[in-house]
Protein backbone atom coordinates (compact mmCIF):
# COMPACT_ATOMS: atom_id res chain seq x y z
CA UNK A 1 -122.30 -72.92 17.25
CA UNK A 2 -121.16 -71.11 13.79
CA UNK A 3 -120.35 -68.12 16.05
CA UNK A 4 -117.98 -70.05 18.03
CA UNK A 5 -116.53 -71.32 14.90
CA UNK A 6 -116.32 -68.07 13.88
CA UNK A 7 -114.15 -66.53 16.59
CA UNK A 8 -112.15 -69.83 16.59
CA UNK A 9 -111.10 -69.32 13.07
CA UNK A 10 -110.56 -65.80 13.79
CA UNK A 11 -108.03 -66.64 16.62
CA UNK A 12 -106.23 -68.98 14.51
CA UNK A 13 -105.97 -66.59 12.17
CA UNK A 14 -104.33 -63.47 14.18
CA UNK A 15 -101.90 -66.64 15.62
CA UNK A 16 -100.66 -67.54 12.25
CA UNK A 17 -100.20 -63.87 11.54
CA UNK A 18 -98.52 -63.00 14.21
CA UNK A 19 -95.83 -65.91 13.90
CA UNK A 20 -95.12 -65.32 9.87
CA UNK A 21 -94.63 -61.95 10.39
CA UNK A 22 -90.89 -61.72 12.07
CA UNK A 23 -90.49 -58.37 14.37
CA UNK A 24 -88.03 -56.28 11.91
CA UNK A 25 -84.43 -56.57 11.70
CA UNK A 26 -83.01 -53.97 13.46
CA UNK A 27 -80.70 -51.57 11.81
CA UNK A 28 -76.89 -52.39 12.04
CA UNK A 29 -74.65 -50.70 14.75
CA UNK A 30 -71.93 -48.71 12.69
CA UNK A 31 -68.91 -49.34 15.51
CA UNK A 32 -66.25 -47.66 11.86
CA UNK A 33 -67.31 -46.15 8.71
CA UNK A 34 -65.17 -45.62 5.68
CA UNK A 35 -65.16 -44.06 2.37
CA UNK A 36 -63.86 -45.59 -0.59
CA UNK A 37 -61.38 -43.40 -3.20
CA UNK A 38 -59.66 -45.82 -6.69
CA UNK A 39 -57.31 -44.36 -8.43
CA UNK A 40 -56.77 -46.40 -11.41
CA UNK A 41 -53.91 -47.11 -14.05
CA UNK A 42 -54.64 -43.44 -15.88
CA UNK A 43 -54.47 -41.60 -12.31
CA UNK A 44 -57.97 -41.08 -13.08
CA UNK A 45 -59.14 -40.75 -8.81
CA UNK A 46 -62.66 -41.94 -8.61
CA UNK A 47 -64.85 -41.50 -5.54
CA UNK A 48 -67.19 -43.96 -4.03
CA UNK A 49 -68.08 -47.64 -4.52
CA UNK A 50 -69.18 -48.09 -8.09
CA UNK A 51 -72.82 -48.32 -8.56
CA UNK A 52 -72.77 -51.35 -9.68
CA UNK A 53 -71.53 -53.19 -7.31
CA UNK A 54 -73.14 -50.65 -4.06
CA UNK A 55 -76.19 -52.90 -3.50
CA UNK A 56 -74.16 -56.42 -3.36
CA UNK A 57 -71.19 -54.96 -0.87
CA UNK A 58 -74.16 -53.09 0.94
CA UNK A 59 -75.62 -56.27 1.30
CA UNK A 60 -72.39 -57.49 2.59
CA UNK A 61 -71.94 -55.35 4.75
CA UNK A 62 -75.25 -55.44 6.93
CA UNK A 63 -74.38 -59.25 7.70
CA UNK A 64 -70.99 -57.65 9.38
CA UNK A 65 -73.02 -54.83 11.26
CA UNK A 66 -70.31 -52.85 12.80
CA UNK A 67 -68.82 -52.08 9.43
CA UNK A 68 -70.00 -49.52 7.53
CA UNK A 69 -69.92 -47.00 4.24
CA UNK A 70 -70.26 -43.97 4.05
CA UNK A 71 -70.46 -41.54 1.16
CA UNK A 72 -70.67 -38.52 3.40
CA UNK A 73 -68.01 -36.72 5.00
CA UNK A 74 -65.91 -37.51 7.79
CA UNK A 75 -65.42 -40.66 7.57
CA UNK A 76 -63.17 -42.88 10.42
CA UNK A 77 -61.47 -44.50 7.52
CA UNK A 78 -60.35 -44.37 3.91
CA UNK A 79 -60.05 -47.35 1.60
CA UNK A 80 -57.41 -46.29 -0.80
CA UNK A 81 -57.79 -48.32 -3.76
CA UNK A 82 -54.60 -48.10 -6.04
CA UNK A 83 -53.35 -50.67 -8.96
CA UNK A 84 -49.36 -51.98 -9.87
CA UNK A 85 -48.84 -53.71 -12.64
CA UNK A 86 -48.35 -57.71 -13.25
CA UNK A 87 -47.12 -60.62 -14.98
CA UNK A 88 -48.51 -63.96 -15.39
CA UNK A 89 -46.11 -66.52 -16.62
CA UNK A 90 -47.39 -69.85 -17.80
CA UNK A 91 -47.40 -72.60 -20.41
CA UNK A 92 -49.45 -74.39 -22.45
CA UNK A 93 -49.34 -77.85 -22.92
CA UNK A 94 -50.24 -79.46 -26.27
CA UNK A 95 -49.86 -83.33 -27.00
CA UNK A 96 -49.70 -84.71 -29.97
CA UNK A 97 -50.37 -87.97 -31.17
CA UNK A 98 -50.34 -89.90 -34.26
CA UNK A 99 -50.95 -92.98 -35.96
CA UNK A 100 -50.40 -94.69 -38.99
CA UNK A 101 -50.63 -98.11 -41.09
CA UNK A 102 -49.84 -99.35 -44.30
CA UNK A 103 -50.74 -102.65 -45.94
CA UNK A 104 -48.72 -104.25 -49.08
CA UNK A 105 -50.12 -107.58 -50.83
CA UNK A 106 -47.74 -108.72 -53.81
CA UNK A 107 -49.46 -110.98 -56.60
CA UNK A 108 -49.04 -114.26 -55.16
CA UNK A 109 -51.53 -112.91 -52.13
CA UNK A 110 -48.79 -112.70 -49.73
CA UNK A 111 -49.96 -109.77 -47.57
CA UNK A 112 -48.02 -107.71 -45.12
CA UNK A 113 -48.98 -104.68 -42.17
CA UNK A 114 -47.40 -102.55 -40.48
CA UNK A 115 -48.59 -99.74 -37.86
CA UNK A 116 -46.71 -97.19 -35.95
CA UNK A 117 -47.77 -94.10 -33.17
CA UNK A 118 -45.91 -91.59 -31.87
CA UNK A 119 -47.14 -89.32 -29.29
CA UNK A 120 -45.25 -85.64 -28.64
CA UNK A 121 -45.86 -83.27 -25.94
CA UNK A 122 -45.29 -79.65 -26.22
CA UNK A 123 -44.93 -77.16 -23.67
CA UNK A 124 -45.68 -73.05 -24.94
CA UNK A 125 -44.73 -70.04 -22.56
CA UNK A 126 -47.41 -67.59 -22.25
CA UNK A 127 -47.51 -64.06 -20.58
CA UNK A 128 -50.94 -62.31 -19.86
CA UNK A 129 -50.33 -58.58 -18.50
CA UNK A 130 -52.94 -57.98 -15.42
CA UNK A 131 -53.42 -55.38 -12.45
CA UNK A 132 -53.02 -56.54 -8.79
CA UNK A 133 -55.25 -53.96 -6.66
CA UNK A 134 -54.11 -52.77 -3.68
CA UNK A 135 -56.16 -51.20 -0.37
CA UNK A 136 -55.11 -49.19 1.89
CA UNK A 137 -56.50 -49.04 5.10
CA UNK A 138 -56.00 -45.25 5.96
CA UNK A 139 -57.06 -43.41 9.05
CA UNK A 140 -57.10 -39.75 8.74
CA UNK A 141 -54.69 -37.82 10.91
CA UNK A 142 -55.56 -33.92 12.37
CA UNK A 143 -52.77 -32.62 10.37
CA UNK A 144 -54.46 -33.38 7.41
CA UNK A 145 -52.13 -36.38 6.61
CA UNK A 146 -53.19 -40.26 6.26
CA UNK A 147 -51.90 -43.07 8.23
CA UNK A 148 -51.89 -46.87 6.73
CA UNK A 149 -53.11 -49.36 8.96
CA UNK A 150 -53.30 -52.36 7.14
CA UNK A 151 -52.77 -53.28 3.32
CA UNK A 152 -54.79 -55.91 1.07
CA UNK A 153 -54.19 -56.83 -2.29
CA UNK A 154 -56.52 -58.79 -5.07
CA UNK A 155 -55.36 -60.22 -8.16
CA UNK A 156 -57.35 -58.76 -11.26
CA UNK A 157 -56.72 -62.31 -12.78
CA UNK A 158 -59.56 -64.14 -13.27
CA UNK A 159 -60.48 -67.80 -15.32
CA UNK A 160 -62.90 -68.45 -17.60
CA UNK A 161 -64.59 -71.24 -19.55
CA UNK A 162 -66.12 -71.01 -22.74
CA UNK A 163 -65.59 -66.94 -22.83
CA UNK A 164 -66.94 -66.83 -19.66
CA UNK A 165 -65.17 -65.33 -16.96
CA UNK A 166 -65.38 -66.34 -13.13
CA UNK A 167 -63.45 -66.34 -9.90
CA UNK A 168 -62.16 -63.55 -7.57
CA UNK A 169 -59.56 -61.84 -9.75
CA UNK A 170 -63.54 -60.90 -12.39
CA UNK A 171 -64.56 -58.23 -9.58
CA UNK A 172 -61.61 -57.28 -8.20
CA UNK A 173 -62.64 -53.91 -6.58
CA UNK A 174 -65.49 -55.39 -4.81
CA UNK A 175 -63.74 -58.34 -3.71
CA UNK A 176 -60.82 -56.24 -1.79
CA UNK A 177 -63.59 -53.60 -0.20
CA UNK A 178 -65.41 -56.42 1.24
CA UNK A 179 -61.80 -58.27 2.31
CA UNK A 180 -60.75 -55.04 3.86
CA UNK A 181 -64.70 -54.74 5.70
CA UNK A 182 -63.91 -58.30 6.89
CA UNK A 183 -60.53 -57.43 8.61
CA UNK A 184 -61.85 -54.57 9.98
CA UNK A 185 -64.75 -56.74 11.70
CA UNK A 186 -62.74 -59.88 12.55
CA UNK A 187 -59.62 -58.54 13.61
CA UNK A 188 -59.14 -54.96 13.97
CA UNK A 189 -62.77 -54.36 15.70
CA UNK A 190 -62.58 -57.63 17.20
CA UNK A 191 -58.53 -57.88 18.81
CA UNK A 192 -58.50 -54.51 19.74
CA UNK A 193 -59.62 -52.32 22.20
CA UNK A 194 -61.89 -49.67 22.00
CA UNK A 195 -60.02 -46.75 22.75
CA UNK A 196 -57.85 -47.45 19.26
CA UNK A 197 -59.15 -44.21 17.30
C-alpha cells in the first residue's frame, strides 16, 4: 500500500509540474525593423534609444511582435527624432476674498455692528517655453536619400503635483518611438499590403 501511495504522489506531482510550467513564449516575428537617430535643440545627433528607457520600449515592443529595433545596420526604417520650439500660453487664476467687522458701543450701552466681504478674482498670463518632438518615419531610398512616410509629434509638456512631474509630455522620446511602433503595427503593417517595401 505505501508503494502505491508512493507512485500516486509521484504522478500528481509530474501533473502539477507539467501544468505550472507554460511551454515558452516564442520569440516575436520581426515583419519591419527600425533604428532610432534624435537630434536635439544643440544639433547634437544621437544614435539609438537611450538606455534608459531600452528595456521599457523593448518591453513594448514584444507585445506588438512584428515591430522591431534594431541597433545594427540596415535597418527597413529610420525614426528621425527632431525638436521645434513652443509656447504655452495660460493664466492663472487667483481669488481673493475678504472680510471684515467692526463693533462700536457708546456709554449709554447702545451697541452697533457692522460686517462687510468682498471677493476679487484675478486672472495672470503665463508663458512656459517647451519642445514639441517630432518623428519621422523614414524609409531609406538606394540613392542614398530618405523618404518620409508618416510624421508624429509629442508635446514635451508635462504636469506635475507637488514637484512631481507626470503625464505624456515627462518622457517624451519614448512616448513618440512607441506611438510611431504602434502605427507601424496597426496601420501601416496592418492596411497595407505586403509588397509595400
Amino acid at each position: 500500500m505505501p508503494l502505491r501511495r508512493v507512485a500516486s504522489f509521484l504522478c500528481l506531482f509530474v501533473i502539477c509540474s507539467a501544468l505550472t510550467h507554460a511551454a515558452p513564449k516564442a520569440p516575436p516575428v520581426c515583419k519591419v525593423t527600425f533604428s532610432v537617430a534624435y537630434l536635439d535643440r544643440l544639433n547634437n545627433l544621437n544614435a539609438g534609444i537611450p538606455p534608459a528607457s531600452l528595456k521599457d520600449i523593448q518591453k513594448k515592443l514584444n507585445d506588438l511582435g512584428d515591430v522591431c529595433y534594431t541597433a545594427g545596420p540596415k535597418p527597413d526604417l529610420v525614426f528621425f527624432i527632431h525638436t521645434t520650439p513652443a509656447t504655452y500660453h495660460g493664466t492663472h487664476v487667483y481669488t481673493n476674498n475678504s472680510t471684515s467687522a467692526a463693533a462700536v458701543s457708546d456709554g449709554s450701552g447702545n451697541a452697533a455692528a457692522a460686517a462687510a466681504s468682498s471677493s476679487s478674482t484675478t486672472a495672470v498670463p503665463y508663458d512656459v517655453d517647451y519642445s514639441v518632438f517630432i518623428l519621422d518615419i523614414e524609409r531609406p531610398q538606394d540613392d542614398g536619400t530618405y523618404k518620409i512616410i508618416r510624421t508624429l509629434d509629442q508635446k514635451g509638456l508635462f504636469h506635475t503635483i507637488y514637484g512631481i512631474g507626470y503625464g505624456k509630455g515627462k518622457h517624451p522620446i519614448p512616448n513618440v518611438i512607441e506611438a510611431g511602433a504602434h502605427w507601424l503595427h496597426d496601420d501601416y503593417l496592418g492596411n497595407k499590403p505586403s509588397g509595400k517595401w
